[in-house]
C-alpha atoms as a PDB file:
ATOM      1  CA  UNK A   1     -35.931  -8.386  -8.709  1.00  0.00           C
ATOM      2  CA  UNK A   2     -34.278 -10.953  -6.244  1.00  0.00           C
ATOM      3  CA  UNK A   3     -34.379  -8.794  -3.539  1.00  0.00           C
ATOM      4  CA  UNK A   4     -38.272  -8.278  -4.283  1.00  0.00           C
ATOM      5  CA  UNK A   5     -38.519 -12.234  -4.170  1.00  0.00           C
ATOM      6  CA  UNK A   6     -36.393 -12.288  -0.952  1.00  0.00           C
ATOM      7  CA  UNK A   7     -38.556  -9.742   0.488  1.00  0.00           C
ATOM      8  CA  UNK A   8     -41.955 -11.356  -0.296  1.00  0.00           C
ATOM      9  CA  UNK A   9     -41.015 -15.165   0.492  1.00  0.00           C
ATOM     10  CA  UNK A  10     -38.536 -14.048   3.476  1.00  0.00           C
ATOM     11  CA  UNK A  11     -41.183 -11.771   5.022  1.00  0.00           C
ATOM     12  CA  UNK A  12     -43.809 -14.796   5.137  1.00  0.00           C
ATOM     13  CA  UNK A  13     -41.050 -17.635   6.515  1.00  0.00           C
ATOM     14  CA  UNK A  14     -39.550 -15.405   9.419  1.00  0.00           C
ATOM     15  CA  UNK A  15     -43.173 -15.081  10.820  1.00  0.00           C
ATOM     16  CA  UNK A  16     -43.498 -19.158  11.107  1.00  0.00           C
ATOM     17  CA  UNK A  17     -39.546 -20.062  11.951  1.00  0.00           C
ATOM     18  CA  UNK A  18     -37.732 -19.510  14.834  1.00  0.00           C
ATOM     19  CA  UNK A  19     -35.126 -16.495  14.343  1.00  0.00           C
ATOM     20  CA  UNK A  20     -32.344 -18.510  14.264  1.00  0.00           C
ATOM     21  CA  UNK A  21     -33.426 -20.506  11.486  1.00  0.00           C
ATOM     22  CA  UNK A  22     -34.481 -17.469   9.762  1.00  0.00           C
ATOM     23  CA  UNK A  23     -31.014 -16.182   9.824  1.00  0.00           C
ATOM     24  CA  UNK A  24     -29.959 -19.778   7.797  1.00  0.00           C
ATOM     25  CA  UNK A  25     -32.790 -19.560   5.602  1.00  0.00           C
ATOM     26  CA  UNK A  26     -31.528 -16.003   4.545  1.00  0.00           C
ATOM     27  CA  UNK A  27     -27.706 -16.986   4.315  1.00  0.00           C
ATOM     28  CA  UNK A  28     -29.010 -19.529   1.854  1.00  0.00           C
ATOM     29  CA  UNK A  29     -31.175 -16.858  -0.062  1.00  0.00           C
ATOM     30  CA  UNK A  30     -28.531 -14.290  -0.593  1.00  0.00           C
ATOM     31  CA  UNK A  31     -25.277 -16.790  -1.077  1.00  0.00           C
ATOM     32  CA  UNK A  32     -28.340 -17.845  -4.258  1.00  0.00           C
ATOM     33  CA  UNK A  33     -28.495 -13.621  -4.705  1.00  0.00           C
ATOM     34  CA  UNK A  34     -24.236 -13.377  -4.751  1.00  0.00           C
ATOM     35  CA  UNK A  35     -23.861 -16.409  -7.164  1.00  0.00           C
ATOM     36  CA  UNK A  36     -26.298 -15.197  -9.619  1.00  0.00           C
ATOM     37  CA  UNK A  37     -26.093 -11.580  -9.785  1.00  0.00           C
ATOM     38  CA  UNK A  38     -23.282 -10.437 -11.583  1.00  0.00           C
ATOM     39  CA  UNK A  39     -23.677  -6.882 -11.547  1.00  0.00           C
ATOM     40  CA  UNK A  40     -24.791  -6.669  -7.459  1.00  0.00           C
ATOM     41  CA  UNK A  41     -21.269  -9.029  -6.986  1.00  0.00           C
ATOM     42  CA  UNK A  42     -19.293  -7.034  -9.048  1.00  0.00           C
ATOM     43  CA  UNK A  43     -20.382  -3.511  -7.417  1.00  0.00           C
ATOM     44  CA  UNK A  44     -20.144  -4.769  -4.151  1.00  0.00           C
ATOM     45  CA  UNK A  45     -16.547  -6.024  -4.780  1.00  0.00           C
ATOM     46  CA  UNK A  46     -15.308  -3.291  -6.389  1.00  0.00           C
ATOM     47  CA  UNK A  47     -16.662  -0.948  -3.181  1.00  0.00           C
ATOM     48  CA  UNK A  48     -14.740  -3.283  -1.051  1.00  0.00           C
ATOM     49  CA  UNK A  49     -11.505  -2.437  -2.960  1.00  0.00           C
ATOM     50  CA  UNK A  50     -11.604   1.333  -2.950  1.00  0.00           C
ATOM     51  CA  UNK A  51     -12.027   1.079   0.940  1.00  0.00           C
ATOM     52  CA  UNK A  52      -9.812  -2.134   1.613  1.00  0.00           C
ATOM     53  CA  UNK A  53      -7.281  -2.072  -1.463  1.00  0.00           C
ATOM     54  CA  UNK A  54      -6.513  -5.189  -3.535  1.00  0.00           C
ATOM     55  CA  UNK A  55      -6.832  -8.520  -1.554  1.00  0.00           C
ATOM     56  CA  UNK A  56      -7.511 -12.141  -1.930  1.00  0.00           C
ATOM     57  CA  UNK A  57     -10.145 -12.132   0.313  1.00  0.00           C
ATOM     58  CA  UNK A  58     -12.762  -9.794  -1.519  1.00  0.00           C
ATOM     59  CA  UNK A  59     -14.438 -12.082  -2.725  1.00  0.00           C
ATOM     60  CA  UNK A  60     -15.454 -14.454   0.881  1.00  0.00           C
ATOM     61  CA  UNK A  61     -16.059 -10.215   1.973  1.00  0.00           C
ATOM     62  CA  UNK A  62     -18.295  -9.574  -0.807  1.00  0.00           C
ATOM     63  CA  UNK A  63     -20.261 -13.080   0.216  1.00  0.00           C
ATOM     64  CA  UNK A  64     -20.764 -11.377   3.611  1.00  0.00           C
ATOM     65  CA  UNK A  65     -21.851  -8.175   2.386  1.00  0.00           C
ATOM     66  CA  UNK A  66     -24.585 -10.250   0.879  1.00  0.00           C
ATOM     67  CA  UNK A  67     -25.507 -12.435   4.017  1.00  0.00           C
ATOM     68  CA  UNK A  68     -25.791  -9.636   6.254  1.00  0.00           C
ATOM     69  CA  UNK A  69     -28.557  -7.679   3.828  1.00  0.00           C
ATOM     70  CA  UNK A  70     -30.157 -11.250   4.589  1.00  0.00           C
ATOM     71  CA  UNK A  71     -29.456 -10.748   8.214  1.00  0.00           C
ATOM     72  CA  UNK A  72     -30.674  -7.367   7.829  1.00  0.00           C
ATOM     73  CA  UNK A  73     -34.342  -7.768   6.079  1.00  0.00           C
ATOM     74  CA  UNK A  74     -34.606 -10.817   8.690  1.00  0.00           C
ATOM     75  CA  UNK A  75     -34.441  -8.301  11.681  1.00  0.00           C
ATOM     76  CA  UNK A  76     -36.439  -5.752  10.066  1.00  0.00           C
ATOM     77  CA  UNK A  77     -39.100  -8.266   9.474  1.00  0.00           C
ATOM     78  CA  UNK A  78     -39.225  -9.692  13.368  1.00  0.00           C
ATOM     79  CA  UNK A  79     -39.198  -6.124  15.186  1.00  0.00           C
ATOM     80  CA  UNK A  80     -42.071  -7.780  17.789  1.00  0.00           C
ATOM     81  CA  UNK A  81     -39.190 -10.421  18.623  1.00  0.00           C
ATOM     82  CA  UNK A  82     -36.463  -8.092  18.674  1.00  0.00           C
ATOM     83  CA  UNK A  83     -37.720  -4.836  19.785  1.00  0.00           C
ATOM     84  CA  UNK A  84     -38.352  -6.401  23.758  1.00  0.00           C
ATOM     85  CA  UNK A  85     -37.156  -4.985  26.383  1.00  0.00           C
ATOM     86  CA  UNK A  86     -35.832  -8.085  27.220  1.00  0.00           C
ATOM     87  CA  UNK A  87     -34.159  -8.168  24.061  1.00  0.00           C
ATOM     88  CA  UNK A  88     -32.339  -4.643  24.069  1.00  0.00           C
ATOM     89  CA  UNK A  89     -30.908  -5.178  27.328  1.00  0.00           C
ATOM     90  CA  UNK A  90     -29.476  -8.595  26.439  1.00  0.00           C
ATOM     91  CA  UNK A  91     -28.656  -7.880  22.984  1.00  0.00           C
ATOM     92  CA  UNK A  92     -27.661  -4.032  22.314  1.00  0.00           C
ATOM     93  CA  UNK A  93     -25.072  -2.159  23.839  1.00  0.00           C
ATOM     94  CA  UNK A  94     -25.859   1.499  24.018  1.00  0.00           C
ATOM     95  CA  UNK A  95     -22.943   3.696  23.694  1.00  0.00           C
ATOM     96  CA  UNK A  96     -22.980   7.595  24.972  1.00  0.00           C
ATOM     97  CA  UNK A  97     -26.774   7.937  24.724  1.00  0.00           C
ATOM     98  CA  UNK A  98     -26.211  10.853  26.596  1.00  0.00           C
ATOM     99  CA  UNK A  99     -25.004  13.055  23.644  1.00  0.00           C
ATOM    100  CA  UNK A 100     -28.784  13.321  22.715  1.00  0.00           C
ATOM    101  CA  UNK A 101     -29.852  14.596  26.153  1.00  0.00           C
ATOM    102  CA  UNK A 102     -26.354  17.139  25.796  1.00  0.00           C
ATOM    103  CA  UNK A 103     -28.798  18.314  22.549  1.00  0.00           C
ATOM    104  CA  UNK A 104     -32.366  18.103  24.129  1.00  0.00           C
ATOM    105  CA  UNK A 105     -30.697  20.293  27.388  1.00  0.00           C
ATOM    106  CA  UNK A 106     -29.661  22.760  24.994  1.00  0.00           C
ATOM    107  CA  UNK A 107     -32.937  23.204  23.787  1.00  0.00           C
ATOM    108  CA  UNK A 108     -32.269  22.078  19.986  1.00  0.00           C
ATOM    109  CA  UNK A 109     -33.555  18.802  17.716  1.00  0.00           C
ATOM    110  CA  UNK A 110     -30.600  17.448  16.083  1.00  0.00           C
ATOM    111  CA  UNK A 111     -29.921  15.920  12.900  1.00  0.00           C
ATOM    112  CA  UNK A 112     -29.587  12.098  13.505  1.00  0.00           C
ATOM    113  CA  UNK A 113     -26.630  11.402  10.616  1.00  0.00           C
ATOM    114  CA  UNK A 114     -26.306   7.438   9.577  1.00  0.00           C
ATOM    115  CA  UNK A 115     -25.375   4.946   6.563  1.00  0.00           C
ATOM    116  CA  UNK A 116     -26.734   2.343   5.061  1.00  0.00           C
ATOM    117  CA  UNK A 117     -24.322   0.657   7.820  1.00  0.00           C
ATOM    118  CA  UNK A 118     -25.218  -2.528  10.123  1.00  0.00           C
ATOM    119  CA  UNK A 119     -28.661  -2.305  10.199  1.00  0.00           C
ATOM    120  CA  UNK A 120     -29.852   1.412  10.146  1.00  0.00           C
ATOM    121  CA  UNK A 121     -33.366   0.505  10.204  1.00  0.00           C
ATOM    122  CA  UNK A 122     -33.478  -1.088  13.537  1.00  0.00           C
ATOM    123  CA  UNK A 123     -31.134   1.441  14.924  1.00  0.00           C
ATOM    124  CA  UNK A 124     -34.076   4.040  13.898  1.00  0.00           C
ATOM    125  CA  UNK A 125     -37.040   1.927  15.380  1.00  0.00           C
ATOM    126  CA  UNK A 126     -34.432   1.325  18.354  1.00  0.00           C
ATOM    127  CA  UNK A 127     -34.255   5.254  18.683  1.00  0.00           C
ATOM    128  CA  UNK A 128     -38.185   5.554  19.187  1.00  0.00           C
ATOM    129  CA  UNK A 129     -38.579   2.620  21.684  1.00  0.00           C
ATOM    130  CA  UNK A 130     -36.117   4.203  23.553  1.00  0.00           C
ATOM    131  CA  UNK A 131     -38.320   7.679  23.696  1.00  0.00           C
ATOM    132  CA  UNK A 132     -36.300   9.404  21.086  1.00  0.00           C
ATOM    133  CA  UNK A 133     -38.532   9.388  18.116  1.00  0.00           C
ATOM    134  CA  UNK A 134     -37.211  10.255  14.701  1.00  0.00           C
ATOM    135  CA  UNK A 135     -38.584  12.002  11.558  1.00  0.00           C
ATOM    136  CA  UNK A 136     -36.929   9.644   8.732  1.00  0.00           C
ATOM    137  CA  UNK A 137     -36.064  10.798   5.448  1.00  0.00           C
ATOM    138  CA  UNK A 138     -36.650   7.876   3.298  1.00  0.00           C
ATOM    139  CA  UNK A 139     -37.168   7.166  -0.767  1.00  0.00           C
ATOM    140  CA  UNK A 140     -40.090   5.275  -1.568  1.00  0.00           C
ATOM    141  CA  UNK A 141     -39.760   1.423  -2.659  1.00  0.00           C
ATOM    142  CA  UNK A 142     -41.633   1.117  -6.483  1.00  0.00           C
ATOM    143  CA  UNK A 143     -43.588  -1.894  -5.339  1.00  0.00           C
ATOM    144  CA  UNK A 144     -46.791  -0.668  -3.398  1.00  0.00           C
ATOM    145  CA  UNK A 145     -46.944  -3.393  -0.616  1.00  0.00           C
ATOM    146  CA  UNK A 146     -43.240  -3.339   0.143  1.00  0.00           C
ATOM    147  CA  UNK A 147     -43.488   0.319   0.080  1.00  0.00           C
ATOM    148  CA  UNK A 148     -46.650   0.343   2.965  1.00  0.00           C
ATOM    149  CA  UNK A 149     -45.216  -2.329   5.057  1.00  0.00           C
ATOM    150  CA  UNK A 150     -41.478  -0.483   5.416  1.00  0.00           C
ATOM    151  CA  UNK A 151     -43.118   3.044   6.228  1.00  0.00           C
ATOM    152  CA  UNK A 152     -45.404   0.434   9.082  1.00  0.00           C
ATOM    153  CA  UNK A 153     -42.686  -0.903  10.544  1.00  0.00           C
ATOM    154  CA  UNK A 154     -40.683   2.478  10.450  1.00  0.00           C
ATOM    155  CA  UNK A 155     -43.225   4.487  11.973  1.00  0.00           C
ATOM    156  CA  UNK A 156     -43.454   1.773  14.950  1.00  0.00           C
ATOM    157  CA  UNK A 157     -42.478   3.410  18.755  1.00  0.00           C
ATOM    158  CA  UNK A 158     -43.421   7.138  17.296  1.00  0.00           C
ATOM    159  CA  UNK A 159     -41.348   7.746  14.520  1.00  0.00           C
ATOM    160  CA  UNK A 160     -42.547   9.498  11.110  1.00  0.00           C
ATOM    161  CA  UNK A 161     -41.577   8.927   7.484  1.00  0.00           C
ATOM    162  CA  UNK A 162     -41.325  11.759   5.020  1.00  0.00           C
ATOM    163  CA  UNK A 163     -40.747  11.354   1.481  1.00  0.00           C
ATOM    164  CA  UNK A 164     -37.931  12.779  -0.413  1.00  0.00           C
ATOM    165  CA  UNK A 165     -39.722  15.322  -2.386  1.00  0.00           C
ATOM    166  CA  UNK A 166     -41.526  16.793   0.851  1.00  0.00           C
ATOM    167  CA  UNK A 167     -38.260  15.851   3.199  1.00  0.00           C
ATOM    168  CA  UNK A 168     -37.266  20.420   3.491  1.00  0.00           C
ATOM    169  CA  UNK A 169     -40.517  21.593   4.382  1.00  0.00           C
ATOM    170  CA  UNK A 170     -41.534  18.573   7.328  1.00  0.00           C
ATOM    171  CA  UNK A 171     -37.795  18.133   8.643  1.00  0.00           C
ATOM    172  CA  UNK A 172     -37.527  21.950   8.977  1.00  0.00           C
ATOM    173  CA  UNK A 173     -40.539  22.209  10.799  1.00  0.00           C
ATOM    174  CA  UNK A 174     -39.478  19.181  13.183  1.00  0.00           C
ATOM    175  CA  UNK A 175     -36.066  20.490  14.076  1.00  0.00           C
ATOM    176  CA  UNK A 176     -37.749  23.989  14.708  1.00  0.00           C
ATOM    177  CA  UNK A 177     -39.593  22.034  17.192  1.00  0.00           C
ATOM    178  CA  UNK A 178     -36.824  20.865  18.509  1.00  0.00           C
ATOM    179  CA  UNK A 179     -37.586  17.095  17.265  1.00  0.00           C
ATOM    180  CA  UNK A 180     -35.118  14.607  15.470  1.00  0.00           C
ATOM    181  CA  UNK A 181     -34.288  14.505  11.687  1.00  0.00           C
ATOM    182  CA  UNK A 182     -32.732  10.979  10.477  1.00  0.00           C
ATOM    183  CA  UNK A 183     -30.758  11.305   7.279  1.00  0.00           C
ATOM    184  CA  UNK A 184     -28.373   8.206   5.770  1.00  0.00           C
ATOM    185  CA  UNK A 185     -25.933  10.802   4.288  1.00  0.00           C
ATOM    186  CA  UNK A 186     -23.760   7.874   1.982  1.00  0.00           C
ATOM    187  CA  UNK A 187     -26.072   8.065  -0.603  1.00  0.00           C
ATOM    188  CA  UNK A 188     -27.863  10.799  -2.591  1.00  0.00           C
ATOM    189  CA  UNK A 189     -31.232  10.153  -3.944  1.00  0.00           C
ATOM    190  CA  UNK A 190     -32.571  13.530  -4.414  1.00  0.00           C
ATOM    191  CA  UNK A 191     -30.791  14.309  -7.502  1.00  0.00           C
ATOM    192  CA  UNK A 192     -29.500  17.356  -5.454  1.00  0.00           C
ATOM    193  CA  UNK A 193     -26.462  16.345  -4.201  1.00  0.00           C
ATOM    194  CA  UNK A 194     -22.827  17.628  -4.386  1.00  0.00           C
ATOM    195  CA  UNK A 195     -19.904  15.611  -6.337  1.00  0.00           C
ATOM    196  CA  UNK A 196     -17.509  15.322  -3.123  1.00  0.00           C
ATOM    197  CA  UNK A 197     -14.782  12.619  -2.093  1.00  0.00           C
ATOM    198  CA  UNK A 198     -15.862   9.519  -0.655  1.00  0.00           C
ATOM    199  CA  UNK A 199     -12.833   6.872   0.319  1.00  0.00           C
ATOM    200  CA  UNK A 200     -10.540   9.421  -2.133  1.00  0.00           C
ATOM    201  CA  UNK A 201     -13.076   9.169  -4.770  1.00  0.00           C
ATOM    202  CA  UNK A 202     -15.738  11.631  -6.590  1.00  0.00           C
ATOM    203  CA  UNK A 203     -18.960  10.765  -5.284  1.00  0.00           C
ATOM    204  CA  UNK A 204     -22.341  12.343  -5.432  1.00  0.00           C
ATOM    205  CA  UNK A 205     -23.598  12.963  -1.796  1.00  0.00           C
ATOM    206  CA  UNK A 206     -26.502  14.754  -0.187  1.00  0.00           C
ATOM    207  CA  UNK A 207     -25.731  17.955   1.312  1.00  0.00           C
ATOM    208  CA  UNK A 208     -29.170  17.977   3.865  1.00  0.00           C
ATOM    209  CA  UNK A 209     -27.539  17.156   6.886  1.00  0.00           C
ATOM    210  CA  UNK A 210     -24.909  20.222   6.393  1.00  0.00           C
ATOM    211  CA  UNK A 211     -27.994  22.731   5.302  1.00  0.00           C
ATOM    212  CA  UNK A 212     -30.309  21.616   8.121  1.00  0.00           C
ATOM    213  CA  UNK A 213     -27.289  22.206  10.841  1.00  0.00           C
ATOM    214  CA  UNK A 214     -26.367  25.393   9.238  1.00  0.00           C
ATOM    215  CA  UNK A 215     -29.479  27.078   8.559  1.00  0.00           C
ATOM    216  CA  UNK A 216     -31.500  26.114  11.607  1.00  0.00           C
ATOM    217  CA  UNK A 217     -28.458  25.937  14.344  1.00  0.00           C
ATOM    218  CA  UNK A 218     -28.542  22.396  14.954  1.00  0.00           C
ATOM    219  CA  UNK A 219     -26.087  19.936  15.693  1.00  0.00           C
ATOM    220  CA  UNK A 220     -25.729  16.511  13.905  1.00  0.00           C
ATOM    221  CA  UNK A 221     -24.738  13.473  15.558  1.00  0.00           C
ATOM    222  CA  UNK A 222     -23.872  10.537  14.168  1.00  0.00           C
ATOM    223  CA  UNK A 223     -25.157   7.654  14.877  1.00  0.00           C
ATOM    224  CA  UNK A 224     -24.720   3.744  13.858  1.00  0.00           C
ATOM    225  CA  UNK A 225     -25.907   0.392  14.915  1.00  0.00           C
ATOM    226  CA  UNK A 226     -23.560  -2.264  14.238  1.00  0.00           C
ATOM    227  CA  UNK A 227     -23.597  -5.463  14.162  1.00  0.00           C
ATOM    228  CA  UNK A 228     -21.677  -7.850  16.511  1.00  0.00           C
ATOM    229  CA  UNK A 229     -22.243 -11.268  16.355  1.00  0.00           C
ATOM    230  CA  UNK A 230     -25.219 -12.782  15.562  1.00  0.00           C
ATOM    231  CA  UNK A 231     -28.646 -11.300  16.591  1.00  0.00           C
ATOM    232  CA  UNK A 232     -25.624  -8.652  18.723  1.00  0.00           C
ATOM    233  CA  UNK A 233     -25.654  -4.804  18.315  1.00  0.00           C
ATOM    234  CA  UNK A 234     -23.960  -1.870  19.311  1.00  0.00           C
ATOM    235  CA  UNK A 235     -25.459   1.796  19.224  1.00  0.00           C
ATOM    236  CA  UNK A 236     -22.961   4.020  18.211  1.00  0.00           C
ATOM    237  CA  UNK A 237     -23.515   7.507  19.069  1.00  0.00           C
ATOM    238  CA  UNK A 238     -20.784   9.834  18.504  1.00  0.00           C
ATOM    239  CA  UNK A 239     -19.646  13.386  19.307  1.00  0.00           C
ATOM    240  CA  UNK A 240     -21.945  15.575  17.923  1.00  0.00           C
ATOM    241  CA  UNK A 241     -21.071  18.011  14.938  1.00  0.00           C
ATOM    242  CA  UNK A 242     -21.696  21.246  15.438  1.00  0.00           C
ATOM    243  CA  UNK A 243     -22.267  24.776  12.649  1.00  0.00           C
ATOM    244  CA  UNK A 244     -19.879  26.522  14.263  1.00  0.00           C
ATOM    245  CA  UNK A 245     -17.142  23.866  13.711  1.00  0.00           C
ATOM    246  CA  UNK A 246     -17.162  25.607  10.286  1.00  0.00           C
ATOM    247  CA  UNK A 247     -17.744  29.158  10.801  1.00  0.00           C
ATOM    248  CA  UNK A 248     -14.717  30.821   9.977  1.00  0.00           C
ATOM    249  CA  UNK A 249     -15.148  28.921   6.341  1.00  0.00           C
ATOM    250  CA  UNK A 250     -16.227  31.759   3.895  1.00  0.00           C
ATOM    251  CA  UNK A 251     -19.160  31.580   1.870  1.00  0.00           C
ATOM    252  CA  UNK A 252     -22.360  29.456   2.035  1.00  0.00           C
ATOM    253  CA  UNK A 253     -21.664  26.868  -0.234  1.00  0.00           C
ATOM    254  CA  UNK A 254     -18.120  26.347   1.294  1.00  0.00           C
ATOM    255  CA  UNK A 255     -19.030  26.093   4.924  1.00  0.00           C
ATOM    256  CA  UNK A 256     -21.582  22.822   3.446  1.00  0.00           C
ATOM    257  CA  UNK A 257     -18.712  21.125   2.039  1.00  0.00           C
ATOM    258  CA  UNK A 258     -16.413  21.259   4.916  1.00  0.00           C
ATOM    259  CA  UNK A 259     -19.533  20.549   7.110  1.00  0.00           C
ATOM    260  CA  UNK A 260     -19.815  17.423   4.458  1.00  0.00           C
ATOM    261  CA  UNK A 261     -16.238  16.337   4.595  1.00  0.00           C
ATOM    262  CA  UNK A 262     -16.627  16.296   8.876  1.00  0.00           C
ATOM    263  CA  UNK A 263     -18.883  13.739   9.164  1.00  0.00           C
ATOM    264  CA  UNK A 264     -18.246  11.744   5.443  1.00  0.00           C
ATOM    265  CA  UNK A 265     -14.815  11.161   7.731  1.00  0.00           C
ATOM    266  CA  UNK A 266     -17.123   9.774  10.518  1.00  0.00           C
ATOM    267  CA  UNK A 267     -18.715   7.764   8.291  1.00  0.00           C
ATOM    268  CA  UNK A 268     -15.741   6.508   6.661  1.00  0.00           C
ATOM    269  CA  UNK A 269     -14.084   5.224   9.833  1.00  0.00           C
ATOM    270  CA  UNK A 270     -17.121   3.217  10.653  1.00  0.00           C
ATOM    271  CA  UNK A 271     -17.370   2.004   7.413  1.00  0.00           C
ATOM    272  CA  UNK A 272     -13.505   1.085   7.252  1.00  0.00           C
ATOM    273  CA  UNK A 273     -13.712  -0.660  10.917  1.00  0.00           C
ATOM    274  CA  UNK A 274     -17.579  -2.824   9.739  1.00  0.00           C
ATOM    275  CA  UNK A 275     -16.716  -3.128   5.994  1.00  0.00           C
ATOM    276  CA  UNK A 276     -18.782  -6.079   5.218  1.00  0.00           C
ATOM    277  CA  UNK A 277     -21.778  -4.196   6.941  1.00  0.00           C
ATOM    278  CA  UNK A 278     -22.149  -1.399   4.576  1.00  0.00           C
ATOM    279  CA  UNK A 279     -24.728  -2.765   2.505  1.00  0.00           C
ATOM    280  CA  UNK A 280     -24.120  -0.395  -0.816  1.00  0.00           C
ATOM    281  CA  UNK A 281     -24.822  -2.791  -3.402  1.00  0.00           C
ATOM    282  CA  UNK A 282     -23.931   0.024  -6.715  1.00  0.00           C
ATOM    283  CA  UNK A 283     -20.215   1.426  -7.118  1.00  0.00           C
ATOM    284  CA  UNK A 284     -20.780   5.032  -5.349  1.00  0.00           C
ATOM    285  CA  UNK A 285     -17.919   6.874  -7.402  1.00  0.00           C
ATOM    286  CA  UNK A 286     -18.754   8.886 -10.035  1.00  0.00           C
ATOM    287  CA  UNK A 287     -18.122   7.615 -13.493  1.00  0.00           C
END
């Protein structure tokens, strides 16, 4: 519910404000969000000590965990003032681009892998300016207006949105096309997922990255856009993953999981080195 109120006041304030006083205006909005929701502090603390062990200092973390999902919705909402060209050149650091032309020489789409890390939205919409566009896997919000209005501002610079429960069918036809796939793989939401460890714990993680890359011969490169400083980003585009990394695994199922546990080891390093960017606001192990 509070981040329903963020979204509706926040979205209308951003528009009239000047950016930098819409980053304030959301520090104030979701230090209110940390103070009064118990359950979102307590998740989001107990995440941080799985990946950081016991410390003092979980708690100021936790704080920022909450002020950078402000920070977050604040960019999402102003994509006309940060999506310039002006802006990107100033503002975002663009590391090894060139790992998606190594994949578009080869003649192959490639599965774009992210987290709910930094801000993973922009880092999509960034993709499409850019002339990469991306076919985004994402799960519908329940309210109907937030719902329209994140698919709008996903599908800006040529980018598509599929649904969950039509994600196999459209995603294999764009990486048979030799398109882009976008899938945040730290979170299942299809109900499909596999019980794997995450950070040394049991954790329920989708498995469509690994089946897209082995069944259609495409590679899967990571890909994060950090934070680094205020209104300050860095595209992170790593090495990409490739089936036959796994191929002398035996059987089907087994060469997914060790696919899995190659780039959930990607995701934990950048996830260990931004901690109070991964914006996971439930306890991912398995009870």
């Amino acid at each position: 519910m509070f981040k329903y109120v963020l979204f509706k006041f926040g979205h209308l304030l951003v528009n009239i404000l000047p950016l930098k006083f819409s980053y304030v205006f959301a520090q104030w909005l979701c230090d209110c969000h940390y103070v009064l929701s118990v359950r979102d502090r307590k998740a989001v603390i107990n995440n941080l000590k799985v990946i950081l062990g016991e410390s003092n200092d979980l708690p100021f973390l936790a704080r920022e965990v909450f002020r950078n999902f402000g920070r977050y919705l604040v960019e999402f909402f102003c994509l006309d003032k940060m999506m310039t060209d002006e802006f990107i050149r100033s503002h975002i650091t663009l590391e090894h681009i060139e790992h998606f032309q190594e994949c578009f020489a080869a003649g192959k789409g490639a599965v774009v892998l992210t987290a709910h890390l930094g801000n993973w939205e922009l880092g999509g919409i960034l993709l499409g300016k850019l002339g990469h566009p991306l076919t985004i896997i994402a799960l519908p919000h329940n309210e109907r207006s937030v719902n329209s209005f994140f698919n709008r501002q996903r599908e800006r610079y040529g980018n598509k949105v599929v649904q969950t429960n039509q994600a196999i069918r459209v995603c294999t036809q764009a990486l048979q096309n030799k398109e882009l796939v976008a899938i945040a793989a730290d979170r299942d939401f299809s109900g499909s997922g596999e019980v794997l460890e995450f950070f040394g714990r049991r954790t329920i993680l989708p498995k469509g990255a690994a089946a897209f890359a082995l069944k259609l011969d495409v590679p899967i490169i990571p890909t994060f856009l950090v934070r680094e400083g205020q209104g300050r980003f860095r595209l992170i585009i790593e090495k990409p993953i490739y089936a036959t990394q796994v191929e002398s695994v035996q059987g089907d199922k087994e060469r997914i999981f060790e696919l899995m546990r190659i780039y959930l080891r990607v995701i934990e390093e950048k996830i260990r080195q931004y901690p109070t960017q991964w914006l996971m606001f439930r306890e991912f192990a398995v009870q």
